[in-house]
Protein backbone atom coordinates (compact mmCIF):
# COMPACT_ATOMS: atom_id res chain seq x y z
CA UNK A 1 -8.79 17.94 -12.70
CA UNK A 2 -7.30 14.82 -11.76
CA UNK A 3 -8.74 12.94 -8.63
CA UNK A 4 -6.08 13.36 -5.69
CA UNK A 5 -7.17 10.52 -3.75
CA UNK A 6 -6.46 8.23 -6.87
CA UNK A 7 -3.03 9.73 -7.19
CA UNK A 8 -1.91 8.92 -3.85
CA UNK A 9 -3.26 5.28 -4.68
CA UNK A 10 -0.34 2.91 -3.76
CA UNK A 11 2.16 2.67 -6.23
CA UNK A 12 5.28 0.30 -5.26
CA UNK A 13 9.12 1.34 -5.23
CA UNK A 14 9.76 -0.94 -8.30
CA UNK A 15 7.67 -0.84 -10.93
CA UNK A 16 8.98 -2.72 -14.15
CA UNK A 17 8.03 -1.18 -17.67
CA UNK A 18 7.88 -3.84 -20.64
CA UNK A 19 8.46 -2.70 -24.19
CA UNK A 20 5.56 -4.90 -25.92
CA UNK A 21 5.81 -5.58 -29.75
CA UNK A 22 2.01 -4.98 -29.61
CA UNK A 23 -0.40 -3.88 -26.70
CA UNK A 24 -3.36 -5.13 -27.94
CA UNK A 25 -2.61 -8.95 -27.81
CA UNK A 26 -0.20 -8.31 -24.60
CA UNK A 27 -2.98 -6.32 -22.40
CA UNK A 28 -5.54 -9.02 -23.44
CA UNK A 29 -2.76 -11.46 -21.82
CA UNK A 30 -2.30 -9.27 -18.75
CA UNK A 31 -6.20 -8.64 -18.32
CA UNK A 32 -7.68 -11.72 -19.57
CA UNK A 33 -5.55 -14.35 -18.56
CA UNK A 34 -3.46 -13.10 -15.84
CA UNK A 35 -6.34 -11.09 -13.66
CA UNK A 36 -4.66 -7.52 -13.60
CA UNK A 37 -6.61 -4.11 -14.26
CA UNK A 38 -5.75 -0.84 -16.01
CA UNK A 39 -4.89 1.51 -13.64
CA UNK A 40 -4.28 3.92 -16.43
CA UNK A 41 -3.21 4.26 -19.86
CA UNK A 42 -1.76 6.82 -22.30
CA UNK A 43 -3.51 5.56 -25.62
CA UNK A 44 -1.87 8.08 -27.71
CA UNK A 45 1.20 6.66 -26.31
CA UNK A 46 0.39 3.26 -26.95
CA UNK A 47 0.84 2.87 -22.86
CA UNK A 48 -1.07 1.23 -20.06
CA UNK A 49 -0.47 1.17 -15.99
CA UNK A 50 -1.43 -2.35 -14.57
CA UNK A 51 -2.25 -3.30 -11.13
CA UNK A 52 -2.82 -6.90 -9.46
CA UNK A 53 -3.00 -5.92 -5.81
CA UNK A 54 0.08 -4.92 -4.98
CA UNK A 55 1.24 -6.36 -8.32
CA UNK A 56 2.43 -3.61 -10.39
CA UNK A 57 3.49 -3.53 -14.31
CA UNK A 58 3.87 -1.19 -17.16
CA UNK A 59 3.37 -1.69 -20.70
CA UNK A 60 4.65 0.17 -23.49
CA UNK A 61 4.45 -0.39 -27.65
CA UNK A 62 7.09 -0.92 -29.40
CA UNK A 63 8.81 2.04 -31.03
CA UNK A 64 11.36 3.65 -33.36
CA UNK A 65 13.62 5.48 -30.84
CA UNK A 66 13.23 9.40 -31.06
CA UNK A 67 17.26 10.40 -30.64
CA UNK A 68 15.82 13.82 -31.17
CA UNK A 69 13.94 14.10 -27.81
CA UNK A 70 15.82 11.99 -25.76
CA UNK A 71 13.39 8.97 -25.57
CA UNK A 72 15.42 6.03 -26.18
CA UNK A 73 13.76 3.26 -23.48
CA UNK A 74 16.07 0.01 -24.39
CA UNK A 75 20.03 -0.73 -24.14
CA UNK A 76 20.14 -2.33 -27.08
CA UNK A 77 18.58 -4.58 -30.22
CA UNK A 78 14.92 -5.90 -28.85
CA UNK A 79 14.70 -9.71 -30.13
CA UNK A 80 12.44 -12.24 -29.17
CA UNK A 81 12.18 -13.66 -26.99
CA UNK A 82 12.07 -10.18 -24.52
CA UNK A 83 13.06 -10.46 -21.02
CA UNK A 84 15.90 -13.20 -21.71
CA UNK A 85 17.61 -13.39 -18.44
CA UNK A 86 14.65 -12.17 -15.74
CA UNK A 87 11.51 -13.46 -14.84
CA UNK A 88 8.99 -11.58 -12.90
CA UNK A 89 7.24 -13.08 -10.07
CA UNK A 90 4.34 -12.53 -8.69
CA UNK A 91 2.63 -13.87 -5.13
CA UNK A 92 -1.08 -14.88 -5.69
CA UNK A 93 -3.42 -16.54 -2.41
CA UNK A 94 -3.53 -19.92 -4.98
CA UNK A 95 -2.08 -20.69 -8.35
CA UNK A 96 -5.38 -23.12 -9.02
CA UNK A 97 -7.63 -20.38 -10.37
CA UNK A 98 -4.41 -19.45 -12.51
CA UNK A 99 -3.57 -22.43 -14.06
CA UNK A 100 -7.01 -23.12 -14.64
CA UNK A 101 -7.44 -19.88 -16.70
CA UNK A 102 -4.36 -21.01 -18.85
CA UNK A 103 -5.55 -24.09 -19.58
CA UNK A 104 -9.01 -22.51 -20.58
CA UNK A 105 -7.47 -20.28 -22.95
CA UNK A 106 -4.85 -23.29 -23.94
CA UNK A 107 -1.57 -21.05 -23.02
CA UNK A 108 1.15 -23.36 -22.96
CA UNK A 109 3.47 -23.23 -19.17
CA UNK A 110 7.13 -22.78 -19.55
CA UNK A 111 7.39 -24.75 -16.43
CA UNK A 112 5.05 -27.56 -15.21
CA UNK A 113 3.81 -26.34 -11.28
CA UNK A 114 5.85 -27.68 -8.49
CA UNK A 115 6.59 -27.00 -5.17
CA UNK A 116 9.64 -25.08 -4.77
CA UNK A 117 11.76 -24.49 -1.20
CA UNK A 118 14.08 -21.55 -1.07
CA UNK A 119 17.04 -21.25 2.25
CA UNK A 120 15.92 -17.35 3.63
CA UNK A 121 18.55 -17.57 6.21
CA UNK A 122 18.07 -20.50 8.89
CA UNK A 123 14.80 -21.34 7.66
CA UNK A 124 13.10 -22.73 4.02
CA UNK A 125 10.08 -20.80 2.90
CA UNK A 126 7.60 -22.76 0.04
CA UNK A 127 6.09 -21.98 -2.33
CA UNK A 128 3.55 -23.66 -4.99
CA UNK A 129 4.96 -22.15 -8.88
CA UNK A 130 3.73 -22.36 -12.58
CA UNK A 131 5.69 -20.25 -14.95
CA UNK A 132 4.63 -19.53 -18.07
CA UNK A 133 5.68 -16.62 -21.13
CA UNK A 134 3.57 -13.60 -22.65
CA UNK A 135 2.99 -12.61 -25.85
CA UNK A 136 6.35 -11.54 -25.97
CA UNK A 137 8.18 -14.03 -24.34
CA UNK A 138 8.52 -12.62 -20.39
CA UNK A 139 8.66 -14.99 -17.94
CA UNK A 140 5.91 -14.79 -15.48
CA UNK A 141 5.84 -16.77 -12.50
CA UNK A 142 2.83 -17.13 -10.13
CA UNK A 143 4.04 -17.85 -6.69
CA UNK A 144 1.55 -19.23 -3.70
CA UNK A 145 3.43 -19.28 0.06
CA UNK A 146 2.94 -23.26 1.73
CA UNK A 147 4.69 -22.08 4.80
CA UNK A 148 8.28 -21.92 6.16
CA UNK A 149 10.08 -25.05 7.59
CA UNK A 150 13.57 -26.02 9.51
CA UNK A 151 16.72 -26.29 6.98
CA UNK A 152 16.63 -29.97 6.06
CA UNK A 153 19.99 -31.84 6.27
């Protein structure tokens, strides 16, 4: 029987699924290099549930599409890189311990860190950012907040 209290665990309103050419090399990404933990996982499926904190993500192996039973999971051709057109951040308490990890396992960044100030209404909120791909060519972005400030002129 399945344990309740896990089932009510948190789960967020969004929770983005990737289609993942293969889940081997992408979980050891998402484990090893970017900190989150298997929630759960389907292994017959070729699926896994991952959790950062709040930091939610699905991954799913690449398949054929099964017309037959309705499971058809993409809109179109898959090429790589995936993702083209979103990138999926996510806040962390400090991007050191992040970008440290990368360079340990030599990952090349798709975007050198900076410090990045966004207008949220009268108001800029910063934040510290290093993006950098998976295995399959999502953009990830590790976010750390530095604060809010007046609009500069």
């Amino acid at each position: 029987m399945a344990d309740q209290a896990a089932d009510r665990e948190f789960v967020p309103p969004l929770v983005p699924e990737l289609v993942v050419t293969d889940l081997d090399r992408s979980l050891a990404f998402w484990l090893d290099v970017m900190g989150f933990r298997i929630r759960y996982q389907r292994p017959e499926h070729r699926f896994a549930y991952l959790m950062r904190g709040a930091a939610h993500v699905m991954l799913v192996e690449r398949r054929p599409p099964d017309h037959a039973r309705g499971e058809t999971w993409t809109g179109g051709a898959l090429e790589p890189p995936f993702g083209r057109g979103i990138n999926f951040q996510i806040q962390v308490d400090d991007v050191g311990p992040a970008l440290a990890l990368l360079a340990q396992k030599n990952w090349p960044l798709f975007r050198e860190p900076r410090d990045a100030w966004y207008r949220k209404d009268d108001v800029e909120v910063g934040q510290r950012e290093v993006m950098f791909q998976d295995p399959d060519g999502y953009l990830v972005r590790f976010g750390q907040f530095l604060g809010q400030r007046p609009l500069s002129a």
